[in-house]
PDB file of N, CA and C in Angstrom:
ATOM      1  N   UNK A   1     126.403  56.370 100.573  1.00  0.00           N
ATOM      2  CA  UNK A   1     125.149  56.923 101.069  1.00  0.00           C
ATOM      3  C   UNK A   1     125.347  58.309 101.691  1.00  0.00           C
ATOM      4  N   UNK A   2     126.508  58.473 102.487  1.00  0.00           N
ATOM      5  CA  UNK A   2     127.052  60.026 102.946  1.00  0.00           C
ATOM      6  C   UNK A   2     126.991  61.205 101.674  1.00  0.00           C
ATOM      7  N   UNK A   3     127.485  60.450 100.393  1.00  0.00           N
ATOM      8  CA  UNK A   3     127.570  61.780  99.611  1.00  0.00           C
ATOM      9  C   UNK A   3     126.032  61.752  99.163  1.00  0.00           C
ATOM     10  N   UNK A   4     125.526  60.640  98.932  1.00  0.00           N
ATOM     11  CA  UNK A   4     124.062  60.842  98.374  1.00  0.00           C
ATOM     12  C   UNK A   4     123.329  61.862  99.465  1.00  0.00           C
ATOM     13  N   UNK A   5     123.474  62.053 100.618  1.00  0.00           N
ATOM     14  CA  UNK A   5     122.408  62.724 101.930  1.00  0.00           C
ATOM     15  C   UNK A   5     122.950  64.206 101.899  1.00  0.00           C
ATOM     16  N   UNK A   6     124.521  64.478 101.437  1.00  0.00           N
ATOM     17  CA  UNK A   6     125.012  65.549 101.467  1.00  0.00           C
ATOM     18  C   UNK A   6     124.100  66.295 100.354  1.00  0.00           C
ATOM     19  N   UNK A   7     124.299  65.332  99.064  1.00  0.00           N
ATOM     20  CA  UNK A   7     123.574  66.443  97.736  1.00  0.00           C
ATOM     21  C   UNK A   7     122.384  66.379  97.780  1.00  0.00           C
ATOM     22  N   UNK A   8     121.695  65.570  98.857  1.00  0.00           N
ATOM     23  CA  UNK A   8     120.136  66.076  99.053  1.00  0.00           C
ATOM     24  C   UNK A   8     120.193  67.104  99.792  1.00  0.00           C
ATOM     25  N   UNK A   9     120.973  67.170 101.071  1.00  0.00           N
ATOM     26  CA  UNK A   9     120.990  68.593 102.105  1.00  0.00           C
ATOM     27  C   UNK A   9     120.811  69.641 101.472  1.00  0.00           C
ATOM     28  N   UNK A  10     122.289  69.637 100.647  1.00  0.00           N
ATOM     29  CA  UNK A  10     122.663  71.120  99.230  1.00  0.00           C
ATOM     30  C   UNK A  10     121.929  71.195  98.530  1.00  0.00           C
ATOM     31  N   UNK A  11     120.757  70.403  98.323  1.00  0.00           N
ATOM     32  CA  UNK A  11     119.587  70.569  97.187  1.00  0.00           C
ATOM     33  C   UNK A  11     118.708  71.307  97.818  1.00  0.00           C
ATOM     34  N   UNK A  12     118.113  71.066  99.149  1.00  0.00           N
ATOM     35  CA  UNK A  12     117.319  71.615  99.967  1.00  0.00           C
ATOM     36  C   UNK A  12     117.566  72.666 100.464  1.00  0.00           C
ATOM     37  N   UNK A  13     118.714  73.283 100.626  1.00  0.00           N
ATOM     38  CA  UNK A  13     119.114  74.112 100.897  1.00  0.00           C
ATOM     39  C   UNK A  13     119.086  75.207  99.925  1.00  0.00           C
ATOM     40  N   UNK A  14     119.205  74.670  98.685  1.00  0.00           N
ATOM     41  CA  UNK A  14     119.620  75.865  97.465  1.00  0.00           C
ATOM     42  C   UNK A  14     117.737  76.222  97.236  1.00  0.00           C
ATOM     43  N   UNK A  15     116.946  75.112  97.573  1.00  0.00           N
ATOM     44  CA  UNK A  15     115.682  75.136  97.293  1.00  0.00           C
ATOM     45  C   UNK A  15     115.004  76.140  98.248  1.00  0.00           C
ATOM     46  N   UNK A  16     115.655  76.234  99.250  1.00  0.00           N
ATOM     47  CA  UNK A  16     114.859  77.114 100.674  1.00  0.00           C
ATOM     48  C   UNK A  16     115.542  78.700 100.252  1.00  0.00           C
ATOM     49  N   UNK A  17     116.832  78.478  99.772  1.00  0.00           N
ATOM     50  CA  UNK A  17     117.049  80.183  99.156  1.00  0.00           C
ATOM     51  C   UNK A  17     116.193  80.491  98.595  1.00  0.00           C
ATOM     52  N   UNK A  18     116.170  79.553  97.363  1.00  0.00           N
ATOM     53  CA  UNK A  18     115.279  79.881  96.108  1.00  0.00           C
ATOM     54  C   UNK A  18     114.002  80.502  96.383  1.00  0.00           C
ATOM     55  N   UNK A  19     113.630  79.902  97.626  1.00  0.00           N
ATOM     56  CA  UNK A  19     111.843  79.926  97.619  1.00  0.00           C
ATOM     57  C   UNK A  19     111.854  81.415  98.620  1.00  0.00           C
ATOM     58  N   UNK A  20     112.900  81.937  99.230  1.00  0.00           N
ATOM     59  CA  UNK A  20     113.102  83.249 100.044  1.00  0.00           C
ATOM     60  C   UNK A  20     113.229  84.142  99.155  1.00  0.00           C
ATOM     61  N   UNK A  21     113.850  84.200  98.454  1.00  0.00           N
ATOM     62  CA  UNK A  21     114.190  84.947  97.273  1.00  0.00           C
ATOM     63  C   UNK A  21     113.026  85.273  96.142  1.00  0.00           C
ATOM     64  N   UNK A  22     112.381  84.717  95.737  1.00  0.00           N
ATOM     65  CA  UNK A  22     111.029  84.386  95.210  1.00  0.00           C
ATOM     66  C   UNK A  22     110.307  85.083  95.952  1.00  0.00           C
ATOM     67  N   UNK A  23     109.864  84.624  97.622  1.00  0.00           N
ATOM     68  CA  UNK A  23     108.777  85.349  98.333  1.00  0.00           C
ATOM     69  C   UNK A  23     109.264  87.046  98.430  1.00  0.00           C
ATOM     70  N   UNK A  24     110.356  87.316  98.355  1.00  0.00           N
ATOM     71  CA  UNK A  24     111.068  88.603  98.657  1.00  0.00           C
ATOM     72  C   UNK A  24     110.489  89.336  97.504  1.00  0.00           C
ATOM     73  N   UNK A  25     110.972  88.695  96.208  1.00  0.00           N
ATOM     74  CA  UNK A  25     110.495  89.239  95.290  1.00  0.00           C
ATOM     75  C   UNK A  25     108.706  89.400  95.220  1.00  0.00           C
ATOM     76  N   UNK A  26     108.345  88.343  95.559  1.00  0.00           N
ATOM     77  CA  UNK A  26     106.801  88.646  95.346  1.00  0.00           C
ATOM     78  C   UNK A  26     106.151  89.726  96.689  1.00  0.00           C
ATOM     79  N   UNK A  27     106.783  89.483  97.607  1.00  0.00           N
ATOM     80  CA  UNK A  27     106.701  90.901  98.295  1.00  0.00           C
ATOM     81  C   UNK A  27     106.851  92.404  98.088  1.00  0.00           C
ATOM     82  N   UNK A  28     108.182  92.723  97.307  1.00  0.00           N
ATOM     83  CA  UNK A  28     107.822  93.812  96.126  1.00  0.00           C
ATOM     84  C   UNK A  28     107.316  94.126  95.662  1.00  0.00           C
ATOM     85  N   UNK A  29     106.756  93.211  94.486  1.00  0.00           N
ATOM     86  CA  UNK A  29     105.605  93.234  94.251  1.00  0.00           C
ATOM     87  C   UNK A  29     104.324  93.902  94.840  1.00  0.00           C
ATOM     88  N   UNK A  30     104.266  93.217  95.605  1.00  0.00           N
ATOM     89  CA  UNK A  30     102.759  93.276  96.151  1.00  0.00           C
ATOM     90  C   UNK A  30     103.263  94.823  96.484  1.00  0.00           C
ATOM     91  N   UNK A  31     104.081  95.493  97.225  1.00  0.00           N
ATOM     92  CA  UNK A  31     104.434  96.405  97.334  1.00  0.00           C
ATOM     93  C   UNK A  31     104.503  97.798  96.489  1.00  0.00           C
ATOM     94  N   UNK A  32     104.983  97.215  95.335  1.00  0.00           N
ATOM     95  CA  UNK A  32     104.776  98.133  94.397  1.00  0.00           C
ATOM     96  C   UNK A  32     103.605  98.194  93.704  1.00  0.00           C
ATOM     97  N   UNK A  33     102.181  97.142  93.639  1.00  0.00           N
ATOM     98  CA  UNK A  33     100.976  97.307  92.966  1.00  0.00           C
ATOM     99  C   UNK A  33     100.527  98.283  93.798  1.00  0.00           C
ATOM    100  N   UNK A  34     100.820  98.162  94.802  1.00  0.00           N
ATOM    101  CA  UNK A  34      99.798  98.851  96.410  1.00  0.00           C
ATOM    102  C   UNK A  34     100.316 100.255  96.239  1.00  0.00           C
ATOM    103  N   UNK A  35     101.377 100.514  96.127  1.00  0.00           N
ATOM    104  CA  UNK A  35     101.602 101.598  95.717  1.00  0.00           C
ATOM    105  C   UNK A  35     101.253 102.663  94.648  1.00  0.00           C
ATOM    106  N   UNK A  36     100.931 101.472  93.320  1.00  0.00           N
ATOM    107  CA  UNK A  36     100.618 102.202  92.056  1.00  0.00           C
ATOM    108  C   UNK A  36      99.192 102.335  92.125  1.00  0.00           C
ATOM    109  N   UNK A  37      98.326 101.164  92.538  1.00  0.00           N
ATOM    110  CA  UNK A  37      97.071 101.774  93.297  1.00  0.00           C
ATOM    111  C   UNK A  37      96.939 102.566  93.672  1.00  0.00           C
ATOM    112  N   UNK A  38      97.600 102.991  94.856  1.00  0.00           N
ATOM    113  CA  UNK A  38      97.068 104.109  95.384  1.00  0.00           C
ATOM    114  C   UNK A  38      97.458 105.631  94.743  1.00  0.00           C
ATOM    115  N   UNK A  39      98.630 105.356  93.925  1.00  0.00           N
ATOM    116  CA  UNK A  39      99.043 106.751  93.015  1.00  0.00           C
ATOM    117  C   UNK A  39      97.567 106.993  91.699  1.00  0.00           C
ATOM    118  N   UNK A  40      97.341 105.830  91.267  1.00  0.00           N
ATOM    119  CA  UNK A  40      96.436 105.765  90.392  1.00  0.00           C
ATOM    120  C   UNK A  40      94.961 106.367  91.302  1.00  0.00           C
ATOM    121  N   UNK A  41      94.931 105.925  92.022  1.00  0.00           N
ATOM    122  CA  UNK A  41      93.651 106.326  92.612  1.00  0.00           C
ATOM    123  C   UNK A  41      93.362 108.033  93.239  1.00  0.00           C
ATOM    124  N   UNK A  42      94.900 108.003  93.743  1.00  0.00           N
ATOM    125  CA  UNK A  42      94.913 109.667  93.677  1.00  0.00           C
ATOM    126  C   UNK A  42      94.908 110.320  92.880  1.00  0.00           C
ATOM    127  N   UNK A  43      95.208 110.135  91.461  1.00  0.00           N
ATOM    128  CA  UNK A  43      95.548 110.692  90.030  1.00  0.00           C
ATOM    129  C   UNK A  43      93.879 111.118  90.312  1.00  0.00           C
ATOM    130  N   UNK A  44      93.814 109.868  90.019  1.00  0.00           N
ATOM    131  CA  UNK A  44      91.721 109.462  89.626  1.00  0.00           C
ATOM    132  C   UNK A  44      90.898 110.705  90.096  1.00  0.00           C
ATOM    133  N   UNK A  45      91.017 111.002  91.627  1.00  0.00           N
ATOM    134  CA  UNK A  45      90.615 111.935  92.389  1.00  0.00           C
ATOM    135  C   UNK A  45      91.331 112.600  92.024  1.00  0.00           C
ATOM    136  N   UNK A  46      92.127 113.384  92.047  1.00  0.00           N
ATOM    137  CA  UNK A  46      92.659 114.522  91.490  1.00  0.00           C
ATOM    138  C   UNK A  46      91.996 114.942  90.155  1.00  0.00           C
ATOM    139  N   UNK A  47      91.911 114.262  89.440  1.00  0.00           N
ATOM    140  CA  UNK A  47      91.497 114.587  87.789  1.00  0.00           C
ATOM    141  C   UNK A  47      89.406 114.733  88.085  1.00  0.00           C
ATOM    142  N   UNK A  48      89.009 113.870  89.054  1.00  0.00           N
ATOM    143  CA  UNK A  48      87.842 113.885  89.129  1.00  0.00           C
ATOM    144  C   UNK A  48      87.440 115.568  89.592  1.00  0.00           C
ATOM    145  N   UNK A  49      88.284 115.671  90.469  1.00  0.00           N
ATOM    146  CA  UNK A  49      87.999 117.210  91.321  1.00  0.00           C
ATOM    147  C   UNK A  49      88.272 118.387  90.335  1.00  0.00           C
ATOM    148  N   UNK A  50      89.251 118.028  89.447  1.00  0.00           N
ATOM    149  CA  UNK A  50      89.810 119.416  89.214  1.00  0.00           C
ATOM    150  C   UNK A  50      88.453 119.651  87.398  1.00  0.00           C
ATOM    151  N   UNK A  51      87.826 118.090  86.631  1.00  0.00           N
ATOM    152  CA  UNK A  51      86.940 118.383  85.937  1.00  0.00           C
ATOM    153  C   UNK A  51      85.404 118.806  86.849  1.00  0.00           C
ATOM    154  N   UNK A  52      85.246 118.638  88.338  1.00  0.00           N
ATOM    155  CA  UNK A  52      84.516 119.330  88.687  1.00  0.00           C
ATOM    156  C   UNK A  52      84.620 120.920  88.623  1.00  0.00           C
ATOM    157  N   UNK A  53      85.803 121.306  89.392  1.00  0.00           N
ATOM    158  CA  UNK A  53      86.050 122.695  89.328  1.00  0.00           C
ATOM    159  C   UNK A  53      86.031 123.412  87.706  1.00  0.00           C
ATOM    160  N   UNK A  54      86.252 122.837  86.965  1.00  0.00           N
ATOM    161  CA  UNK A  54      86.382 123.200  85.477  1.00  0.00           C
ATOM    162  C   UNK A  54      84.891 123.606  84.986  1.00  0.00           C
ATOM    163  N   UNK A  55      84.151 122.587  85.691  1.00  0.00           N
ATOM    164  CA  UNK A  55      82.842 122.840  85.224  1.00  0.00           C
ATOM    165  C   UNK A  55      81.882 123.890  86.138  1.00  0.00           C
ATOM    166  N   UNK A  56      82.769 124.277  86.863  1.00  0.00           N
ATOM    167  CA  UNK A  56      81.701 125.564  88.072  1.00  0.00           C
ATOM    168  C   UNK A  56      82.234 126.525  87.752  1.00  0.00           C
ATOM    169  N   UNK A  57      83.776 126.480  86.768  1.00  0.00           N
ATOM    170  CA  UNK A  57      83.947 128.118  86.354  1.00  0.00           C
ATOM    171  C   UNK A  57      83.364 128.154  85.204  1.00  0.00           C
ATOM    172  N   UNK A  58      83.238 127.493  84.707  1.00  0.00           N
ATOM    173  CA  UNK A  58      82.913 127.606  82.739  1.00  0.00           C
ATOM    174  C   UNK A  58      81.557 128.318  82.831  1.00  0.00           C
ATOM    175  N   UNK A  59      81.080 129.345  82.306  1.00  0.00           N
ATOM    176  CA  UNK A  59      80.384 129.974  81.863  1.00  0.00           C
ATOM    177  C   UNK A  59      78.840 128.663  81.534  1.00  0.00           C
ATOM    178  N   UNK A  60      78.004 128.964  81.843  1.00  0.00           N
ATOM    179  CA  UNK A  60      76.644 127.673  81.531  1.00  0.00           C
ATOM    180  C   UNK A  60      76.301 128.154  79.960  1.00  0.00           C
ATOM    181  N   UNK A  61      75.726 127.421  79.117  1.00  0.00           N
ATOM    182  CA  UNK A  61      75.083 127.301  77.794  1.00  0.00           C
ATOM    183  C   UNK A  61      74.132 128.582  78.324  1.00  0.00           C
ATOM    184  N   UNK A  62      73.607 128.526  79.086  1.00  0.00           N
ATOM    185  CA  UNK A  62      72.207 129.957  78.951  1.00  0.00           C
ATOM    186  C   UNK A  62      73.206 130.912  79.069  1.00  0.00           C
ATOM    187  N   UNK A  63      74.063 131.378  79.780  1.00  0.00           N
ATOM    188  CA  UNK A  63      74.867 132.659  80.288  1.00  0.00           C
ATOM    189  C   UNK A  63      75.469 132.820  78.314  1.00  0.00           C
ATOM    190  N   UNK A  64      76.111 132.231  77.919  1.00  0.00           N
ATOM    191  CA  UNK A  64      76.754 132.166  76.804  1.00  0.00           C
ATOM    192  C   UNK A  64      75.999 132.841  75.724  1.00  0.00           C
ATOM    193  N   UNK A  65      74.691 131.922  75.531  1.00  0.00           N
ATOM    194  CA  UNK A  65      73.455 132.616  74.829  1.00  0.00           C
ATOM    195  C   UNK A  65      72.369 133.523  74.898  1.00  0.00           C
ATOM    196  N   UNK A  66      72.905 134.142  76.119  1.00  0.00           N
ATOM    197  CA  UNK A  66      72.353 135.434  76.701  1.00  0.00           C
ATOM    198  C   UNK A  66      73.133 136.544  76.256  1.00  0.00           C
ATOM    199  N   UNK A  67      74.761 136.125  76.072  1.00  0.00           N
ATOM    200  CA  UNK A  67      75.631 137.183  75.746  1.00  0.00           C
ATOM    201  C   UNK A  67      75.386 137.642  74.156  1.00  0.00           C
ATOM    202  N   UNK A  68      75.200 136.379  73.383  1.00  0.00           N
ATOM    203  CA  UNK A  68      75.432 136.406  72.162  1.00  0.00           C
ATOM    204  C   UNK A  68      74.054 136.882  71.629  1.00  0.00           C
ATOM    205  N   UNK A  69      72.972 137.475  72.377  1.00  0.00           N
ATOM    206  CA  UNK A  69      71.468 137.975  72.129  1.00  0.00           C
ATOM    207  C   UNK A  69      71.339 139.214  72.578  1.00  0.00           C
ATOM    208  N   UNK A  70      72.654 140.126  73.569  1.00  0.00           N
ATOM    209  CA  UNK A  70      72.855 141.434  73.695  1.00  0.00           C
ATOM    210  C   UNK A  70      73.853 142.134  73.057  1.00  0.00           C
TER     211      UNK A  70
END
């Protein structure tokens, strides 16, 4: 019965690594989505701002066809 309680201990034991190791990893995780979120979301804004600015220098359809009528 001693060795049977031992290889339950060592079972439980290898099981409580296991499950640290696991949460560690899924902590990364979560770590690295949160991260790519927020790179993605700055991209997002970045690209949103800079097709605003694109569109306040660009010349308008009337200015264009005003040129091409003088």
């Amino acid at each position: 019965q001693l060795k049977a309680l031992e290889k339950i201990t060592d079972s439980i034991a290898h099981q409580e690594s296991l499950i640290v190791s696991m949460r560690e990893a899924l902590d990364r995780q979560k770590r690295f989505a949160a991260a790519s979120n927020s790179i993605t979301s700055t991209a997002g804004t970045a690209d949103s701002y800079t097709a605003d600015e694109l569109l306040d220098t660009l010349p308008s359809e009337q200015h264009r066809f005003e040129y091409l009528d003088t």
